[in-house]
N, C-alpha and C. Protein backbone atom coordinates (compact mmCIF):
# COMPACT_ATOMS: atom_id res chain seq x y z
N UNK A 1 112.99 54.44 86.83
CA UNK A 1 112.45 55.76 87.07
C UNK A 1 112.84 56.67 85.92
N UNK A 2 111.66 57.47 85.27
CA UNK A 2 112.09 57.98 84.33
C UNK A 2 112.52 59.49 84.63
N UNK A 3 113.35 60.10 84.07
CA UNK A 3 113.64 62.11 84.29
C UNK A 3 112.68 62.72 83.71
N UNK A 4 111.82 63.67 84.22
CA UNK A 4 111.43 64.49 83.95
C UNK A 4 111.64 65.77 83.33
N UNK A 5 111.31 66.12 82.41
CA UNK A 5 111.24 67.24 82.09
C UNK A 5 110.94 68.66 82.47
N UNK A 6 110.88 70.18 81.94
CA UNK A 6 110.62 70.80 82.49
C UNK A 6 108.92 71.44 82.01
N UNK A 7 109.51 70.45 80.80
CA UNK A 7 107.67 70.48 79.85
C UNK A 7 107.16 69.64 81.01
N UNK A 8 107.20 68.51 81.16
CA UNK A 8 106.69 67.22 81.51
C UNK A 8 105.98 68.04 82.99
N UNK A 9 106.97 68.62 83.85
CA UNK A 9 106.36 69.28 85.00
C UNK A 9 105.58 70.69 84.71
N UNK A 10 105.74 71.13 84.27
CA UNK A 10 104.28 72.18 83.49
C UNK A 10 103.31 71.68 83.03
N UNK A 11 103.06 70.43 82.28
CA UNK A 11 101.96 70.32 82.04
C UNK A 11 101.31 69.40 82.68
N UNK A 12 102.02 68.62 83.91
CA UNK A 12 101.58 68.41 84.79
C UNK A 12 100.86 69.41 86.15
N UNK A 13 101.40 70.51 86.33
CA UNK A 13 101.21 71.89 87.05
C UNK A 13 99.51 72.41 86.80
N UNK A 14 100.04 72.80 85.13
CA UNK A 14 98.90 72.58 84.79
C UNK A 14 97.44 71.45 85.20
N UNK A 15 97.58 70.87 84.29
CA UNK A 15 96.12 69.46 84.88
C UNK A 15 95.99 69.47 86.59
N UNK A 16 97.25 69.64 87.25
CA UNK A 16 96.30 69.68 88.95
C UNK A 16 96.22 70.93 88.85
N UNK A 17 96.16 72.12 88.27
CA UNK A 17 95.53 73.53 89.09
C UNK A 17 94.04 73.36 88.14
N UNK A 18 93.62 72.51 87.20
CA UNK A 18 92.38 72.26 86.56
C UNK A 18 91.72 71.01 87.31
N UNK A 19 92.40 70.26 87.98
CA UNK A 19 91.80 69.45 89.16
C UNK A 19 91.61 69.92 90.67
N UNK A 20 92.65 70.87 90.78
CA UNK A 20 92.37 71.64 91.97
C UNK A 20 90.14 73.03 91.96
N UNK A 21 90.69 73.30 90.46
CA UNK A 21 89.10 73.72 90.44
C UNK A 21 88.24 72.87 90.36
N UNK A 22 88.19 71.72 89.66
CA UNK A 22 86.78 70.89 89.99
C UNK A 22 86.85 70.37 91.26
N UNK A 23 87.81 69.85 92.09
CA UNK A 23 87.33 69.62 93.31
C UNK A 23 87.04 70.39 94.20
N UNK A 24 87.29 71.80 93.96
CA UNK A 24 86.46 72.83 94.70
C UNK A 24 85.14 73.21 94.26
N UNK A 25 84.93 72.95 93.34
CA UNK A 25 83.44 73.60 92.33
C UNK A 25 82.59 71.88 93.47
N UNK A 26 83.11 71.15 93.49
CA UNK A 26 82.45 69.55 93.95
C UNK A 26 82.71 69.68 95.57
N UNK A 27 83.31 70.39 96.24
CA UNK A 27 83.43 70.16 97.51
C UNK A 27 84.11 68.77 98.20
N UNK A 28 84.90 68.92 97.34
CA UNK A 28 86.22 67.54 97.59
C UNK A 28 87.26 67.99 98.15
N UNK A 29 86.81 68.00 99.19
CA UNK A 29 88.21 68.76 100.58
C UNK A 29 89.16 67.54 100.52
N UNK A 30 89.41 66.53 100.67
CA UNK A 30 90.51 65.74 100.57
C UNK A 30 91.03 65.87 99.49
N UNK A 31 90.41 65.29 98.13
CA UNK A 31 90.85 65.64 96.88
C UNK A 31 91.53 67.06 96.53
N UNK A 32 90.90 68.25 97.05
CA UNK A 32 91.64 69.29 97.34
C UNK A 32 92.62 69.67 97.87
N UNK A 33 92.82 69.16 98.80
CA UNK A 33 94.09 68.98 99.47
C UNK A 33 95.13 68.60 98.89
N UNK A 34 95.22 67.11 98.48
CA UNK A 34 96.18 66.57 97.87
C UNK A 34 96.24 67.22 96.40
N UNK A 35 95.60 67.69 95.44
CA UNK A 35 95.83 68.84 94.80
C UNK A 35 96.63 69.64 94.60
N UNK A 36 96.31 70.52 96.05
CA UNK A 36 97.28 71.53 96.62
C UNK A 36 98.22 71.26 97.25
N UNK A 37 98.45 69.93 97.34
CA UNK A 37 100.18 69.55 98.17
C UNK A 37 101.04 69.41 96.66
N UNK A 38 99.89 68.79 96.03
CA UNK A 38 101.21 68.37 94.62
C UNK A 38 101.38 69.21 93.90
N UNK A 39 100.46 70.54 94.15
CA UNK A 39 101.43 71.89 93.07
C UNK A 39 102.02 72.47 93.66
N UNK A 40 101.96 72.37 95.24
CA UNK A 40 102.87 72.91 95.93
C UNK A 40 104.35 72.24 95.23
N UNK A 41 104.67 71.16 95.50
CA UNK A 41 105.52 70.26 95.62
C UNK A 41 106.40 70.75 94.32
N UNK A 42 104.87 70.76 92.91
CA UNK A 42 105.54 70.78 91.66
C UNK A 42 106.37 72.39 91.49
N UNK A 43 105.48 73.35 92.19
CA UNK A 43 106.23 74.81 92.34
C UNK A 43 107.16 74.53 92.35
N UNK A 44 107.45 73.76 93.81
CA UNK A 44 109.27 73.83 93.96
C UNK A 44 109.75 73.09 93.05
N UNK A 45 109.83 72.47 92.74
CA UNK A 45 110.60 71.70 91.61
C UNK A 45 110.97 72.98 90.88
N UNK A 46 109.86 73.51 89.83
CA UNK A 46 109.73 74.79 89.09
C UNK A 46 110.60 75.97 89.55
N UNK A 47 110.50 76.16 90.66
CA UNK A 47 111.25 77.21 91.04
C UNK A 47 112.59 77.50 90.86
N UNK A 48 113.44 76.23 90.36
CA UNK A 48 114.84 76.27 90.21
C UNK A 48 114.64 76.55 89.24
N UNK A 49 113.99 76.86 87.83
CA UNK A 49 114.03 76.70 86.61
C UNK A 49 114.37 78.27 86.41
N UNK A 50 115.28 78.87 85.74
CA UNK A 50 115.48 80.40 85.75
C UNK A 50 114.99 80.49 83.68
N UNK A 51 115.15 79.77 83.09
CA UNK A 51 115.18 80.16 81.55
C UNK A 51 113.92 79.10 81.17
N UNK A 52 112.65 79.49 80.44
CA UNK A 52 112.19 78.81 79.76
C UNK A 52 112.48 78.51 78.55
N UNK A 53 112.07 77.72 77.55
CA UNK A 53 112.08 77.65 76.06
C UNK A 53 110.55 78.04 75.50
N UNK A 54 111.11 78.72 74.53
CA UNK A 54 109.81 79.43 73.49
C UNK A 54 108.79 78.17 73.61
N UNK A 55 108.87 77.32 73.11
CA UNK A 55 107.61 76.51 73.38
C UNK A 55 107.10 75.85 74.62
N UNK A 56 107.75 75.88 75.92
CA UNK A 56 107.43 76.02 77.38
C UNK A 56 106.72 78.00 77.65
N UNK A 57 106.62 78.67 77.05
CA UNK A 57 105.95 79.53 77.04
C UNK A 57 104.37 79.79 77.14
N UNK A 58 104.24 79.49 76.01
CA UNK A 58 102.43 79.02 75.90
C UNK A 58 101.77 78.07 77.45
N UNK A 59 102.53 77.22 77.53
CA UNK A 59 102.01 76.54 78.95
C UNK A 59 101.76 77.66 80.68
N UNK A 60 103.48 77.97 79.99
CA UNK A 60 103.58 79.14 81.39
C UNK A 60 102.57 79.73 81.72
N UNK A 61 101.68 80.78 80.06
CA UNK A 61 100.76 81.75 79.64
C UNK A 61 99.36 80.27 80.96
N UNK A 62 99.06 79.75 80.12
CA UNK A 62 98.60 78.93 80.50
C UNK A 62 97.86 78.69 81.83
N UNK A 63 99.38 78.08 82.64
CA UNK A 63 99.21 77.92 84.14
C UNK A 63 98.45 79.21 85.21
N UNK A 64 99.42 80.34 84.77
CA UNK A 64 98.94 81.75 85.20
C UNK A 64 97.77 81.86 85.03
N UNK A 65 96.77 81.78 83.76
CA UNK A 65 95.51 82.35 83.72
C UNK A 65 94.79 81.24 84.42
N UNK A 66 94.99 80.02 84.53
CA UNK A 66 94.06 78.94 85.18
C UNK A 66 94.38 79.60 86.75
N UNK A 67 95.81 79.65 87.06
CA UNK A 67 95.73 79.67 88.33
C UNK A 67 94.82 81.14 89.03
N UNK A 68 95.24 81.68 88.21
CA UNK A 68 94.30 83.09 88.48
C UNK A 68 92.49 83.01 88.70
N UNK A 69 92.05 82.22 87.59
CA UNK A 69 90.85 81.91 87.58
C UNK A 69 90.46 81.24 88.70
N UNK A 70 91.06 80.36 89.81
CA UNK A 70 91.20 79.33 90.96
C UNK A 70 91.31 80.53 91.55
N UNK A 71 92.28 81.71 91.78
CA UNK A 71 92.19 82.60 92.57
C UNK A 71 90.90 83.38 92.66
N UNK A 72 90.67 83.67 91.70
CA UNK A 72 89.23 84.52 91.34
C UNK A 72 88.10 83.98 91.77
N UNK A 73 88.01 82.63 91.92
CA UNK A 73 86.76 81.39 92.32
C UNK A 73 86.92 81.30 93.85
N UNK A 74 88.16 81.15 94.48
CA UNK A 74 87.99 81.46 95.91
C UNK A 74 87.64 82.42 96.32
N UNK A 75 88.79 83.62 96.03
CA UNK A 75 87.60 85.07 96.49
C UNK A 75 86.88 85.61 96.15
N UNK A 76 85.90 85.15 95.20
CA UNK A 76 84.47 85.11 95.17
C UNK A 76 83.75 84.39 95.83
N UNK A 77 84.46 83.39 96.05
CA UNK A 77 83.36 81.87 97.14
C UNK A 77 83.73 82.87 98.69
N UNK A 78 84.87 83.25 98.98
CA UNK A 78 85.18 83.87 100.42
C UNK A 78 84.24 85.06 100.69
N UNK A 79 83.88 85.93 99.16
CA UNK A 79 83.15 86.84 99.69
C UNK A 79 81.71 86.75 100.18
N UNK A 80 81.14 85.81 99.06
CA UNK A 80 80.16 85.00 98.92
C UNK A 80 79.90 84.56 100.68
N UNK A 81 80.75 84.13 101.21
CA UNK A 81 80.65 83.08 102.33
C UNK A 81 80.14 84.64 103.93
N UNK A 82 81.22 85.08 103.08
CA UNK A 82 81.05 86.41 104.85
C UNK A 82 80.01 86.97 104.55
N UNK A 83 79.58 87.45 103.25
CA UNK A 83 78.28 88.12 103.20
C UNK A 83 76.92 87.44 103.61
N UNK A 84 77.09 86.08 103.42
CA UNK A 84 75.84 85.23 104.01
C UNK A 84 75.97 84.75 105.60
N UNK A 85 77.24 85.11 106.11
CA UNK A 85 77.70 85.26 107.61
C UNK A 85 76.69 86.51 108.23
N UNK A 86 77.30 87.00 107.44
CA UNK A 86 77.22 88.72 107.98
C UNK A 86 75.23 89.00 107.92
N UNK A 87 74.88 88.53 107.07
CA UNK A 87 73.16 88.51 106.89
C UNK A 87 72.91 87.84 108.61
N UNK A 88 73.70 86.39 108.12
CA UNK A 88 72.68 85.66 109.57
C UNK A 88 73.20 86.27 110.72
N UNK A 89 73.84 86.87 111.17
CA UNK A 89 74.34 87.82 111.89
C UNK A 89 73.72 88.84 112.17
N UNK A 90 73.13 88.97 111.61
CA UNK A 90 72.19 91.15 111.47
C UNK A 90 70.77 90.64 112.25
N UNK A 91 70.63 91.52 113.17
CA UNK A 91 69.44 91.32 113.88
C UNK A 91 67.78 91.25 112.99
N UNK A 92 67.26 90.02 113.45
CA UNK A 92 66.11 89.41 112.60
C UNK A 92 64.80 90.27 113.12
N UNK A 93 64.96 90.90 114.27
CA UNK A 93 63.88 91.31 115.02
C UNK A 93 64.30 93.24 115.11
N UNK A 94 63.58 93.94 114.82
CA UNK A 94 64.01 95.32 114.86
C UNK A 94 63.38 95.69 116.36
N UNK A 95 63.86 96.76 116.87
CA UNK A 95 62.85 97.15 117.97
C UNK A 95 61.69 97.49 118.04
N UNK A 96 60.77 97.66 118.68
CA UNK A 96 59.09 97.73 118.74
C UNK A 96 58.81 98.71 119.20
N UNK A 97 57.86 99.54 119.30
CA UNK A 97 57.21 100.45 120.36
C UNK A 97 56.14 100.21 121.39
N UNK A 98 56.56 101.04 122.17
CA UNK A 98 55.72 101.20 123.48
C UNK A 98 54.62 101.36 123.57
N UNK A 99 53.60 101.50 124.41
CA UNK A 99 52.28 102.19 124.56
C UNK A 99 52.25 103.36 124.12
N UNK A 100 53.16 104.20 124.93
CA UNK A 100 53.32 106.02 124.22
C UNK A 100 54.41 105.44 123.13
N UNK A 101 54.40 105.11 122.81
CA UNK A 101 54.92 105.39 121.33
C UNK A 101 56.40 105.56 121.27
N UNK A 102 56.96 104.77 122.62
CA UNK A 102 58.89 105.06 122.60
C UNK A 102 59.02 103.89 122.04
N UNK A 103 60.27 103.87 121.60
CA UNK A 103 61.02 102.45 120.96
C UNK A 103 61.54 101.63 122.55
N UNK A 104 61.18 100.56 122.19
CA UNK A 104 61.65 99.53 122.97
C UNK A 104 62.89 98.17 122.24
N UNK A 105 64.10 98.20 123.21
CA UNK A 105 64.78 97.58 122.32
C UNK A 105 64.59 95.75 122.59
N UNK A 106 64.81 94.97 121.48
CA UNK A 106 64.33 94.01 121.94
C UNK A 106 65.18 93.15 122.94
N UNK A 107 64.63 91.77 122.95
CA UNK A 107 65.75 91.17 123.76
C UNK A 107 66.66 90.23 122.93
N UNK A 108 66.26 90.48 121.78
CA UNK A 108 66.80 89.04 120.82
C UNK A 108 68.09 89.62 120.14
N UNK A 109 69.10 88.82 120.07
CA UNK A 109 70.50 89.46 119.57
C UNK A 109 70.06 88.83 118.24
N UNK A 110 69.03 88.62 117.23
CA UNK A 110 69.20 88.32 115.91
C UNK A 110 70.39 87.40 115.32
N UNK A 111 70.75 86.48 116.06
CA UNK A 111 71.22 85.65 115.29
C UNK A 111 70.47 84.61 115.11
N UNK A 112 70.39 84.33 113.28
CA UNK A 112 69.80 83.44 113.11
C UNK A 112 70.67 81.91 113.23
N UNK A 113 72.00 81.80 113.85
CA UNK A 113 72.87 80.97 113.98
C UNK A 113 73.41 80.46 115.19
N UNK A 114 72.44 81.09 115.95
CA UNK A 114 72.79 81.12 117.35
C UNK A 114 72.81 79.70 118.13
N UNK A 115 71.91 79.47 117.64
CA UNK A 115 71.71 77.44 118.08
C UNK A 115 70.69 77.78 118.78
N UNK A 116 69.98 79.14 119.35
CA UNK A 116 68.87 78.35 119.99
C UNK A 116 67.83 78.53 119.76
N UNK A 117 66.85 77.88 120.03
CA UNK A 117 65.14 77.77 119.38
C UNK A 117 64.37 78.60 119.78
């Protein structure tokens, strides 16, 4: 078994938070998962580390902007997701009028998600 480094685990950190985005851009929920268990995992490792070295720097720079960009891609996909909730949600049918001319409200709760036909 070989020791690891603290390079060796950064730039490993790295490559799964750049595998953690393509298997979300692909819809690889398992692959995602395990992804996100092993940077979990690698965090902690990381987390004991209090001093980098000047050339463990650039990686650090690195990890942050990828991981940010993964942040930025979910809550855009999350907003993305409620706003096309929130559409099929909004009543499809407006109310109608009457003979004299009153509004009548309908009977349809406008969901287009409702399940039924």
């Amino acid at each position: 078994m070989t020791t690891k480094t603290t390079h060796d685990y950064l730039v490993r950190l790295r490559d799964v938070i750049l595998e953690e985005r393509e298997h979300a851009k692909v819809l690889d929920m398992d692959s995602l998962a395990e992804a996100m268990q092993e940077k979990e995992e690698l965090i902690q490792i990381l987390a004991h580390v209090h001093h980098l070295d000047a050339a463990d720097k650039e990686i650090a720079d690195t990890i942050r902007h990828e991981n940010r960009r993964n942040a930025y891609l979910y809550k855009a996909t999350l907003g993305w997701i409620r706003e096309t909730m929130e559409f099929f949600g909004k009543r499809t049918v407006v109310s109608s009028y009457s003979a004299d001319a009153g509004m009548i409200n309908s009977k349809i709760n406008g969901r287009l998600l409702s399940g039924k036909v």
